[in-house]
C-alpha atoms as a PDB file:
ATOM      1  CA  UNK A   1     -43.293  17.471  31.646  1.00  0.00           C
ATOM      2  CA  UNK A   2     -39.909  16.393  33.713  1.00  0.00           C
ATOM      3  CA  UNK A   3     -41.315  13.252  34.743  1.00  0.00           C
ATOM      4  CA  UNK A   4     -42.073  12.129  31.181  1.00  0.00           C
ATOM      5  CA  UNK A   5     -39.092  12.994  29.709  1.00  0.00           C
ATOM      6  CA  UNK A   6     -37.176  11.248  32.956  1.00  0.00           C
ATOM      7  CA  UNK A   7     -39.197   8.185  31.967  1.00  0.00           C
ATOM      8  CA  UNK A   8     -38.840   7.978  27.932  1.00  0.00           C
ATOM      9  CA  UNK A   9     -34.987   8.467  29.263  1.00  0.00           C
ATOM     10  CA  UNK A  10     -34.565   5.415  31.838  1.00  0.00           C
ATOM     11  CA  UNK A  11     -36.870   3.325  28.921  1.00  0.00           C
ATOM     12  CA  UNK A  12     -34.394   4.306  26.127  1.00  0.00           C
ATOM     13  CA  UNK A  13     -31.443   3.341  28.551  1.00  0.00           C
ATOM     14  CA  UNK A  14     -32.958   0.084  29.182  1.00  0.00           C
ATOM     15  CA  UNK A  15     -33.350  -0.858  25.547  1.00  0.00           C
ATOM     16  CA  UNK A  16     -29.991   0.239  24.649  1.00  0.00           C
ATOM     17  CA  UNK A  17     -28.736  -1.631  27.219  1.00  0.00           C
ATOM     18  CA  UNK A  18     -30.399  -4.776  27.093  1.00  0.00           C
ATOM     19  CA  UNK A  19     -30.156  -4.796  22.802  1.00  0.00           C
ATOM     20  CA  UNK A  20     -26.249  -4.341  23.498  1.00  0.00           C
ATOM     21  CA  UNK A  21     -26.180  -7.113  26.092  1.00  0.00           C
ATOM     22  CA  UNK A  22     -28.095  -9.955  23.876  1.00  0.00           C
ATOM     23  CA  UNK A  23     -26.016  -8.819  21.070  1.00  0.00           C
ATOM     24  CA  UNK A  24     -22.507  -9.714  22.932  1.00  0.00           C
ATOM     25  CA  UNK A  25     -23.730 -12.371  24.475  1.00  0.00           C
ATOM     26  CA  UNK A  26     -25.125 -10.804  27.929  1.00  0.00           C
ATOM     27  CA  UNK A  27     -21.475 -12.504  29.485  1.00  0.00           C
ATOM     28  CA  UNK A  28     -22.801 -16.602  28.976  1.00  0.00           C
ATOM     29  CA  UNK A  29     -21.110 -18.767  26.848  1.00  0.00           C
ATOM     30  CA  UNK A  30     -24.507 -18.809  24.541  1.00  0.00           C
ATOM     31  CA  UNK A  31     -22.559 -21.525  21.993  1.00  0.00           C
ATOM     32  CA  UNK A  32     -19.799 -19.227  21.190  1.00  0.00           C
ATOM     33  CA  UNK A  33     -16.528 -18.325  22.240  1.00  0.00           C
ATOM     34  CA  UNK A  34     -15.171 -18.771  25.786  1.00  0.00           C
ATOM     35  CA  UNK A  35     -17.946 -17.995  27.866  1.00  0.00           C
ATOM     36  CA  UNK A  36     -16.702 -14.350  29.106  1.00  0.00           C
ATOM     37  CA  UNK A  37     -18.277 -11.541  27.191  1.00  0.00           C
ATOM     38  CA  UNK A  38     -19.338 -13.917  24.059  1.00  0.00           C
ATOM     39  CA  UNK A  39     -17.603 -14.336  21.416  1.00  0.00           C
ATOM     40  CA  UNK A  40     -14.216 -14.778  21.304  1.00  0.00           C
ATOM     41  CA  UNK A  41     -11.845 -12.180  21.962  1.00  0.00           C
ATOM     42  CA  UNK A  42     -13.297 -10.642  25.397  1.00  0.00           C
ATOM     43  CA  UNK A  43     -14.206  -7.352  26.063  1.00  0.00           C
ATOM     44  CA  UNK A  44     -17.399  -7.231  24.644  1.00  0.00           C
ATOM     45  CA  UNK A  45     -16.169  -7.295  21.088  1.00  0.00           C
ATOM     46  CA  UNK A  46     -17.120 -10.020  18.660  1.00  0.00           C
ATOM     47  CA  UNK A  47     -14.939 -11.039  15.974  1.00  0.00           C
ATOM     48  CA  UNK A  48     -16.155  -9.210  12.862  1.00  0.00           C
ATOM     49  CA  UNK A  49     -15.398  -6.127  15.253  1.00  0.00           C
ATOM     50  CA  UNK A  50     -11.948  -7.217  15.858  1.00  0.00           C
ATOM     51  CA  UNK A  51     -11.775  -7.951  11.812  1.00  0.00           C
ATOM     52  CA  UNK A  52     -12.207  -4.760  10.976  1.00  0.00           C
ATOM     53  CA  UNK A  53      -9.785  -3.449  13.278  1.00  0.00           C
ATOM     54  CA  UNK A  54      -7.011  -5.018  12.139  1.00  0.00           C
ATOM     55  CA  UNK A  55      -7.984  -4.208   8.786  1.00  0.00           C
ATOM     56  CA  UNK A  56      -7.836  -0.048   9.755  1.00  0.00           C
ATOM     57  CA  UNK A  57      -4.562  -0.756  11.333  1.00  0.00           C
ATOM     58  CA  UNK A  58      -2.983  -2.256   8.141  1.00  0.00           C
ATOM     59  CA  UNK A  59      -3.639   1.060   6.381  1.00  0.00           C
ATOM     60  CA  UNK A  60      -0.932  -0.397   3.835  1.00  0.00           C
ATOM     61  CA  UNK A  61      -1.771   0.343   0.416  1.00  0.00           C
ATOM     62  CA  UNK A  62      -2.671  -2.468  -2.197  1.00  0.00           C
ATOM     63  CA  UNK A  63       0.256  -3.642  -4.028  1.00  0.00           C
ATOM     64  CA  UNK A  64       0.285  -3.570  -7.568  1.00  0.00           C
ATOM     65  CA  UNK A  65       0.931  -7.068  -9.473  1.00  0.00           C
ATOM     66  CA  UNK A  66       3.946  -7.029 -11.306  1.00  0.00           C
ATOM     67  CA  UNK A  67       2.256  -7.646 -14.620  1.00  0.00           C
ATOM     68  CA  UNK A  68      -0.048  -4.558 -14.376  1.00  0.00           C
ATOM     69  CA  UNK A  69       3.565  -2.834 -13.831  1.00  0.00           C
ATOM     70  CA  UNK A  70       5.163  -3.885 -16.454  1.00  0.00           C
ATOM     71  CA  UNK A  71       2.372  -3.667 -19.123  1.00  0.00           C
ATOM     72  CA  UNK A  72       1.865   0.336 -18.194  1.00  0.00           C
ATOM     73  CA  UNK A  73       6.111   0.478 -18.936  1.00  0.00           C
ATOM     74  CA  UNK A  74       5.234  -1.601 -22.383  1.00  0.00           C
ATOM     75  CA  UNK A  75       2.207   0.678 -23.237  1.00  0.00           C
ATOM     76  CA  UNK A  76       4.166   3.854 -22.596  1.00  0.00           C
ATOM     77  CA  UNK A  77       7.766   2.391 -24.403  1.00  0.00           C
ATOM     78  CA  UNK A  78       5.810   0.922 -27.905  1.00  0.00           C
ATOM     79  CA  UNK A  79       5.627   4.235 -29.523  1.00  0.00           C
ATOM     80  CA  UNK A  80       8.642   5.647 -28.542  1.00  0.00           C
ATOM     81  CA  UNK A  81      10.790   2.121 -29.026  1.00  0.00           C
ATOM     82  CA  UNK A  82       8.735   1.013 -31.756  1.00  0.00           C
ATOM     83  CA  UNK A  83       7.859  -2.181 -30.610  1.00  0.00           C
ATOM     84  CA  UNK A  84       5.610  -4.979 -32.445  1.00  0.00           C
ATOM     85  CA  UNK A  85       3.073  -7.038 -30.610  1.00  0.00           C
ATOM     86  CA  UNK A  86       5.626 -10.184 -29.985  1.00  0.00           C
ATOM     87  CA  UNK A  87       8.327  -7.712 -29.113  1.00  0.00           C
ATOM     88  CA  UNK A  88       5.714  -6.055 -26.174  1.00  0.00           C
ATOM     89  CA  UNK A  89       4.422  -9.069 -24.972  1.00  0.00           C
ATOM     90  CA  UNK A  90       8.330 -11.027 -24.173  1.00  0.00           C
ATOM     91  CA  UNK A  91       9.434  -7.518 -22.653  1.00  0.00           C
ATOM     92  CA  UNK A  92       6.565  -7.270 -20.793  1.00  0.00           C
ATOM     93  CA  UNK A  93       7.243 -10.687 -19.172  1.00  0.00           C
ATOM     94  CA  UNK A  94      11.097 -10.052 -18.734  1.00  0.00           C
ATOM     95  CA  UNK A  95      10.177  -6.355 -16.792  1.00  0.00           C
ATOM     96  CA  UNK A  96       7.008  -8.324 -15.107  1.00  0.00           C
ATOM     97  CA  UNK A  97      10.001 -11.007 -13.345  1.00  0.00           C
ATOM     98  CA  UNK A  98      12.198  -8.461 -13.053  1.00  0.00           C
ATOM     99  CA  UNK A  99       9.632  -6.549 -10.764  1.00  0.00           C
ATOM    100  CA  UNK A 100       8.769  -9.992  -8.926  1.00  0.00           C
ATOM    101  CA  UNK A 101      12.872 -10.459  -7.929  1.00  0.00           C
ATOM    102  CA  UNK A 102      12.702  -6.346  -6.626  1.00  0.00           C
ATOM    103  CA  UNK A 103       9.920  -7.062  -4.899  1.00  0.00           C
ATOM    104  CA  UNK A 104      11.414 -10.298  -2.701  1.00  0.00           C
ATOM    105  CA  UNK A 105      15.342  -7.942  -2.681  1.00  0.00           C
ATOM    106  CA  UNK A 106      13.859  -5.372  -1.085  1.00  0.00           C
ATOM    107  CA  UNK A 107      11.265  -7.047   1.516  1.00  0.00           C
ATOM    108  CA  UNK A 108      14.718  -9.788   2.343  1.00  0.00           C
ATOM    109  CA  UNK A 109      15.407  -8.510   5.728  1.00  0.00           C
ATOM    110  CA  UNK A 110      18.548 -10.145   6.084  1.00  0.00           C
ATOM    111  CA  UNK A 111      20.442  -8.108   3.428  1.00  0.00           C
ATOM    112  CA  UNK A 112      21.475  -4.969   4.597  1.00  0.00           C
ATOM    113  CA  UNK A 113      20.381  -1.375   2.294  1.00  0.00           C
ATOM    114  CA  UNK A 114      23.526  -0.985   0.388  1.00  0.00           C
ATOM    115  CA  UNK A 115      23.790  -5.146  -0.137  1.00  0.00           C
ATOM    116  CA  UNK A 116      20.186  -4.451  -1.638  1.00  0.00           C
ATOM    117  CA  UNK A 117      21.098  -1.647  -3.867  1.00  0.00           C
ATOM    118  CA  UNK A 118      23.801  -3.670  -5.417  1.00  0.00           C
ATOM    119  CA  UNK A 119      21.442  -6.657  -5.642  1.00  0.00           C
ATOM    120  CA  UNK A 120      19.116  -4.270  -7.477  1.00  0.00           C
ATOM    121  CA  UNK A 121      21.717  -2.620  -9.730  1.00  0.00           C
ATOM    122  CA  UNK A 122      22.961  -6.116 -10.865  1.00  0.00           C
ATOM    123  CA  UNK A 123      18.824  -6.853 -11.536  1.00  0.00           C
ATOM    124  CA  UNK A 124      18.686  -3.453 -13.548  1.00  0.00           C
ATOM    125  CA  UNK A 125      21.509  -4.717 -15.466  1.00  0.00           C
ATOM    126  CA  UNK A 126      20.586  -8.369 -16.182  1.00  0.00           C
ATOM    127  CA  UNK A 127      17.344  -6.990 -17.156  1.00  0.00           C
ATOM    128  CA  UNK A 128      18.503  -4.725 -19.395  1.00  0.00           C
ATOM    129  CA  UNK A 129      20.517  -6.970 -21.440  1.00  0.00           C
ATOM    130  CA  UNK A 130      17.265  -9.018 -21.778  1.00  0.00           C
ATOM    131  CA  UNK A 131      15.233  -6.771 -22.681  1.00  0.00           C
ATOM    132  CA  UNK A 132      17.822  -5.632 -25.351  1.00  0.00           C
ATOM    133  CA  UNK A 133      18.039  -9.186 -26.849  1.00  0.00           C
ATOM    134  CA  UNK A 134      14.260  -8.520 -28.206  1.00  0.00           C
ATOM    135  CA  UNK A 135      14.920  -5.238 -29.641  1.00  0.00           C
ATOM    136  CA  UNK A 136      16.866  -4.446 -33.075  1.00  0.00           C
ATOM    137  CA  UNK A 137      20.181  -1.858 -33.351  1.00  0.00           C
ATOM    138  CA  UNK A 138      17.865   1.162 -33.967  1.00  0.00           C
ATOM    139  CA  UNK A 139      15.743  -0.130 -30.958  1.00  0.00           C
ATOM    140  CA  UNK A 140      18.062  -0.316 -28.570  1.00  0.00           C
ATOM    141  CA  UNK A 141      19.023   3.449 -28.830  1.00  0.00           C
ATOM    142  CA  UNK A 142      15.527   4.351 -28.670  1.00  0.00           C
ATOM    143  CA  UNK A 143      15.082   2.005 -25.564  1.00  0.00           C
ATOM    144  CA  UNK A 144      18.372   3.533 -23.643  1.00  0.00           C
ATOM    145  CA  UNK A 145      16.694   7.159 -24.670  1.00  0.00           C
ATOM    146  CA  UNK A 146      13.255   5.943 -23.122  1.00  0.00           C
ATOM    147  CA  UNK A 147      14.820   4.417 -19.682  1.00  0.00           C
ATOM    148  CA  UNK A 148      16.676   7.421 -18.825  1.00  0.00           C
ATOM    149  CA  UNK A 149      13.722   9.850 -19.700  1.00  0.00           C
ATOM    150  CA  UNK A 150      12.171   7.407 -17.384  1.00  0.00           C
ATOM    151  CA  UNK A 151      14.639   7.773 -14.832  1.00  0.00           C
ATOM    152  CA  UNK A 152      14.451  11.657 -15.329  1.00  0.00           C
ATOM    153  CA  UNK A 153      10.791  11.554 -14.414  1.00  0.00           C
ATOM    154  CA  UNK A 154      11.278   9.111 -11.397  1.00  0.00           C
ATOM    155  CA  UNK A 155      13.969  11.579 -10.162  1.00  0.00           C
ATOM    156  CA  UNK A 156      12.015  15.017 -10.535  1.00  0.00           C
ATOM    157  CA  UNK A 157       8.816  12.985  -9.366  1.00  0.00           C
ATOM    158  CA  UNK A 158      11.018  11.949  -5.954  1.00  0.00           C
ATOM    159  CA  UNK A 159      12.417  15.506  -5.515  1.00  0.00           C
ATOM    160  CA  UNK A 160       9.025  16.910  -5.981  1.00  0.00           C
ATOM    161  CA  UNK A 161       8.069  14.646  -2.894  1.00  0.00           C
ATOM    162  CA  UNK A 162      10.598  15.560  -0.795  1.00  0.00           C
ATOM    163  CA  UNK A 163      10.382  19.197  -1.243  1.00  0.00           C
ATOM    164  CA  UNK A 164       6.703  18.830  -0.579  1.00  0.00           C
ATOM    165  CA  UNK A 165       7.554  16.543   2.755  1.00  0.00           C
ATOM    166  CA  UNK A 166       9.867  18.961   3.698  1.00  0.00           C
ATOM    167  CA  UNK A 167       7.555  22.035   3.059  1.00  0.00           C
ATOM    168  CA  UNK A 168       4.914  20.075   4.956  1.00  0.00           C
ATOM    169  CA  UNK A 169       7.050  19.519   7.472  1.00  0.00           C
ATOM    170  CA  UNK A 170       8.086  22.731   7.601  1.00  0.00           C
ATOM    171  CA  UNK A 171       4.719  24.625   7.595  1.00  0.00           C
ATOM    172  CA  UNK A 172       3.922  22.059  10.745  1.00  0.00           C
ATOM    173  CA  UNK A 173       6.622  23.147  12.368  1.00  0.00           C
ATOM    174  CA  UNK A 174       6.054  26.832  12.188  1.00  0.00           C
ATOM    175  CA  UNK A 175       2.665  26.281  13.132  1.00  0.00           C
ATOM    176  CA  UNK A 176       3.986  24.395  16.213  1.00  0.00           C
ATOM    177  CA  UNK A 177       5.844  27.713  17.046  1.00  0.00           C
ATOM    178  CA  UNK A 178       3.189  29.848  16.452  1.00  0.00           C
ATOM    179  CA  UNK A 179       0.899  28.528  18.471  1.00  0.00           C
ATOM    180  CA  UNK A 180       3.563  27.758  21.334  1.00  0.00           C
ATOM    181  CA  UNK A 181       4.618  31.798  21.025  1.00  0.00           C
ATOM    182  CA  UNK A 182       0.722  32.658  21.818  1.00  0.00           C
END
Protein backbone atom coordinates (compact mmCIF):
# COMPACT_ATOMS: atom_id res chain seq x y z
CA UNK A 1 0.00 0.00 0.00
CA UNK A 2 3.11 2.61 0.62
CA UNK A 3 4.31 2.27 -2.75
CA UNK A 4 0.98 3.27 -4.31
CA UNK A 5 0.27 5.99 -2.34
CA UNK A 6 4.21 7.20 -2.87
CA UNK A 7 3.33 6.99 -6.57
CA UNK A 8 -0.31 8.76 -6.85
CA UNK A 9 1.93 11.41 -4.66
CA UNK A 10 5.07 12.08 -7.06
CA UNK A 11 2.11 11.91 -10.12
CA UNK A 12 -0.01 14.60 -8.35
CA UNK A 13 3.29 16.68 -7.79
CA UNK A 14 4.11 16.43 -11.34
CA UNK A 15 0.78 17.69 -12.58
CA UNK A 16 0.67 20.45 -10.20
CA UNK A 17 3.81 21.38 -11.18
CA UNK A 18 3.85 21.21 -14.73
CA UNK A 19 -0.10 22.89 -14.92
CA UNK A 20 1.57 25.82 -12.78
CA UNK A 21 4.58 26.07 -15.08
CA UNK A 22 2.53 26.29 -18.60
CA UNK A 23 0.26 28.59 -16.86
CA UNK A 24 3.18 31.30 -16.03
CA UNK A 25 4.81 30.76 -18.85
CA UNK A 26 7.34 27.78 -17.83
CA UNK A 27 10.18 31.03 -17.68
CA UNK A 28 10.15 31.66 -21.97
CA UNK A 29 9.07 34.67 -23.33
CA UNK A 30 5.95 32.56 -24.98
CA UNK A 31 4.66 36.15 -26.74
CA UNK A 32 4.22 37.90 -23.53
CA UNK A 33 5.95 40.00 -21.24
CA UNK A 34 9.75 40.12 -20.83
CA UNK A 35 10.76 36.73 -21.20
CA UNK A 36 11.54 35.96 -17.30
CA UNK A 37 8.73 34.18 -15.58
CA UNK A 38 5.97 35.26 -18.37
CA UNK A 39 4.07 37.81 -18.17
CA UNK A 40 5.01 40.92 -17.11
CA UNK A 41 5.77 41.72 -13.71
CA UNK A 42 8.28 38.71 -12.73
CA UNK A 43 7.98 36.43 -10.12
CA UNK A 44 5.72 34.13 -11.48
CA UNK A 45 2.75 36.42 -11.23
CA UNK A 46 0.75 37.49 -14.25
CA UNK A 47 -0.95 40.67 -14.40
CA UNK A 48 -4.58 39.98 -13.47
CA UNK A 49 -2.74 38.62 -10.22
CA UNK A 50 -0.98 41.79 -9.67
CA UNK A 51 -4.58 43.61 -10.51
CA UNK A 52 -6.13 42.29 -7.88
CA UNK A 53 -3.55 43.07 -5.51
CA UNK A 54 -3.52 46.44 -5.80
CA UNK A 55 -7.10 46.44 -5.70
CA UNK A 56 -6.99 44.62 -1.83
CA UNK A 57 -4.44 47.16 -0.96
CA UNK A 58 -6.69 50.18 -1.82
CA UNK A 59 -9.19 48.94 0.76
CA UNK A 60 -10.52 52.69 0.46
CA UNK A 61 -14.11 52.85 0.55
CA UNK A 62 -16.25 54.06 -2.54
CA UNK A 63 -16.91 57.65 -2.44
CA UNK A 64 -20.23 58.85 -2.59
CA UNK A 65 -21.13 61.41 -5.58
CA UNK A 66 -22.01 64.60 -4.36
CA UNK A 67 -25.47 64.52 -5.85
CA UNK A 68 -26.51 61.27 -4.05
CA UNK A 69 -25.33 63.51 -0.91
CA UNK A 70 -27.13 66.18 -1.33
CA UNK A 71 -30.46 64.62 -2.51
CA UNK A 72 -30.54 62.32 0.93
CA UNK A 73 -30.07 66.15 2.85
CA UNK A 74 -33.13 67.38 0.38
CA UNK A 75 -35.24 64.20 1.07
CA UNK A 76 -34.73 64.43 4.81
CA UNK A 77 -35.11 68.69 4.94
CA UNK A 78 -38.65 68.78 2.55
CA UNK A 79 -40.89 67.89 5.35
CA UNK A 80 -39.40 69.59 7.98
CA UNK A 81 -38.54 72.96 5.71
CA UNK A 82 -41.46 72.56 3.65
CA UNK A 83 -39.99 72.66 0.47
CA UNK A 84 -41.78 72.44 -3.13
CA UNK A 85 -40.36 70.44 -5.96
CA UNK A 86 -38.42 73.63 -7.65
CA UNK A 87 -37.33 74.69 -4.21
CA UNK A 88 -35.65 70.81 -3.66
CA UNK A 89 -34.28 70.46 -6.85
CA UNK A 90 -32.03 74.29 -6.88
CA UNK A 91 -31.00 73.36 -3.15
CA UNK A 92 -30.12 70.17 -4.04
CA UNK A 93 -27.72 71.52 -6.72
CA UNK A 94 -26.35 74.43 -4.46
CA UNK A 95 -25.53 71.55 -1.41
CA UNK A 96 -24.45 69.02 -4.44
CA UNK A 97 -21.41 72.02 -5.45
CA UNK A 98 -21.03 72.82 -2.19
CA UNK A 99 -19.99 69.10 -1.44
CA UNK A 100 -17.82 69.07 -4.79
CA UNK A 101 -15.63 72.42 -3.38
CA UNK A 102 -15.28 70.24 0.34
CA UNK A 103 -14.30 67.55 -1.40
CA UNK A 104 -11.17 69.33 -3.53
CA UNK A 105 -10.52 71.77 0.29
CA UNK A 106 -9.96 68.96 2.06
CA UNK A 107 -7.91 66.50 -0.40
CA UNK A 108 -5.61 70.24 -1.32
CA UNK A 109 -2.50 69.18 0.34
CA UNK A 110 -0.95 72.38 0.25
CA UNK A 111 -3.31 74.12 2.73
CA UNK A 112 -2.56 73.39 6.07
CA UNK A 113 -5.75 71.85 8.69
CA UNK A 114 -6.73 75.04 10.28
CA UNK A 115 -6.31 77.06 6.61
CA UNK A 116 -8.87 74.22 5.59
CA UNK A 117 -11.27 74.67 8.36
CA UNK A 118 -11.55 78.30 7.61
CA UNK A 119 -11.83 77.51 3.89
CA UNK A 120 -14.69 75.22 4.92
CA UNK A 121 -16.40 77.58 7.38
CA UNK A 122 -16.41 80.38 4.71
CA UNK A 123 -18.06 77.35 2.21
CA UNK A 124 -20.67 76.61 5.08
CA UNK A 125 -21.42 80.17 5.05
CA UNK A 126 -21.61 81.04 1.32
CA UNK A 127 -23.72 78.06 1.09
CA UNK A 128 -25.95 78.94 3.49
CA UNK A 129 -26.85 82.23 2.21
CA UNK A 130 -27.67 80.35 -1.06
CA UNK A 131 -29.54 78.05 0.03
CA UNK A 132 -31.54 80.74 2.00
CA UNK A 133 -32.17 82.81 -1.19
CA UNK A 134 -34.64 79.78 -2.31
CA UNK A 135 -36.47 79.56 0.83
CA UNK A 136 -39.30 82.09 2.17
CA UNK A 137 -39.14 84.02 5.91
CA UNK A 138 -40.98 81.08 7.59
CA UNK A 139 -38.50 78.74 5.70
CA UNK A 140 -35.57 79.98 6.69
CA UNK A 141 -36.30 79.44 10.47
CA UNK A 142 -37.32 76.04 9.78
CA UNK A 143 -34.06 75.50 7.68
CA UNK A 144 -31.63 77.08 10.59
CA UNK A 145 -33.80 74.59 13.07
CA UNK A 146 -33.08 71.58 10.59
CA UNK A 147 -29.10 72.34 10.11
CA UNK A 148 -28.38 72.47 13.67
CA UNK A 149 -30.52 69.30 14.52
CA UNK A 150 -28.30 68.13 11.80
CA UNK A 151 -25.28 69.23 13.35
CA UNK A 152 -26.58 67.74 16.74
CA UNK A 153 -26.74 64.33 15.12
CA UNK A 154 -23.28 64.66 13.32
CA UNK A 155 -21.86 65.59 16.79
CA UNK A 156 -23.45 62.71 19.01
CA UNK A 157 -22.85 60.36 15.88
CA UNK A 158 -18.82 61.48 16.11
CA UNK A 159 -18.73 61.16 19.94
CA UNK A 160 -20.40 57.87 19.71
CA UNK A 161 -17.32 56.87 17.46
CA UNK A 162 -14.82 57.97 19.50
CA UNK A 163 -16.04 56.53 22.65
CA UNK A 164 -16.38 53.29 20.78
CA UNK A 165 -12.55 53.77 19.30
CA UNK A 166 -11.50 54.49 22.53
CA UNK A 167 -13.37 51.54 24.26
CA UNK A 168 -11.95 49.39 21.47
CA UNK A 169 -8.87 50.57 22.06
CA UNK A 170 -9.10 50.17 25.40
CA UNK A 171 -10.44 46.56 25.65
CA UNK A 172 -7.19 45.80 23.20
CA UNK A 173 -5.13 47.13 25.45
CA UNK A 174 -6.20 45.28 28.50
CA UNK A 175 -6.16 42.27 26.60
CA UNK A 176 -2.52 43.08 25.67
CA UNK A 177 -1.88 43.10 29.51
CA UNK A 178 -3.62 40.20 30.25
CA UNK A 179 -2.11 38.07 28.20
CA UNK A 180 1.49 39.67 28.84
CA UNK A 181 0.68 39.11 32.91
CA UNK A 182 0.15 35.17 32.05
Amino acid sequence: MRPIQNVILLVFTLFCFHSASAQYGNGYNNGYGNGYGGRGGGMGMDRSMMAGQQQGSQSKPKETPPEETAGLIVEQMKPEVNLDELQAIAIANVLAESIREQGILIKNESSSQDQKIEQIKALRETTDKKVTAFLNPDQIEKYKTFMNTLKEVKKTKSKKKKDKESKDSKEVKDSTDTKISE
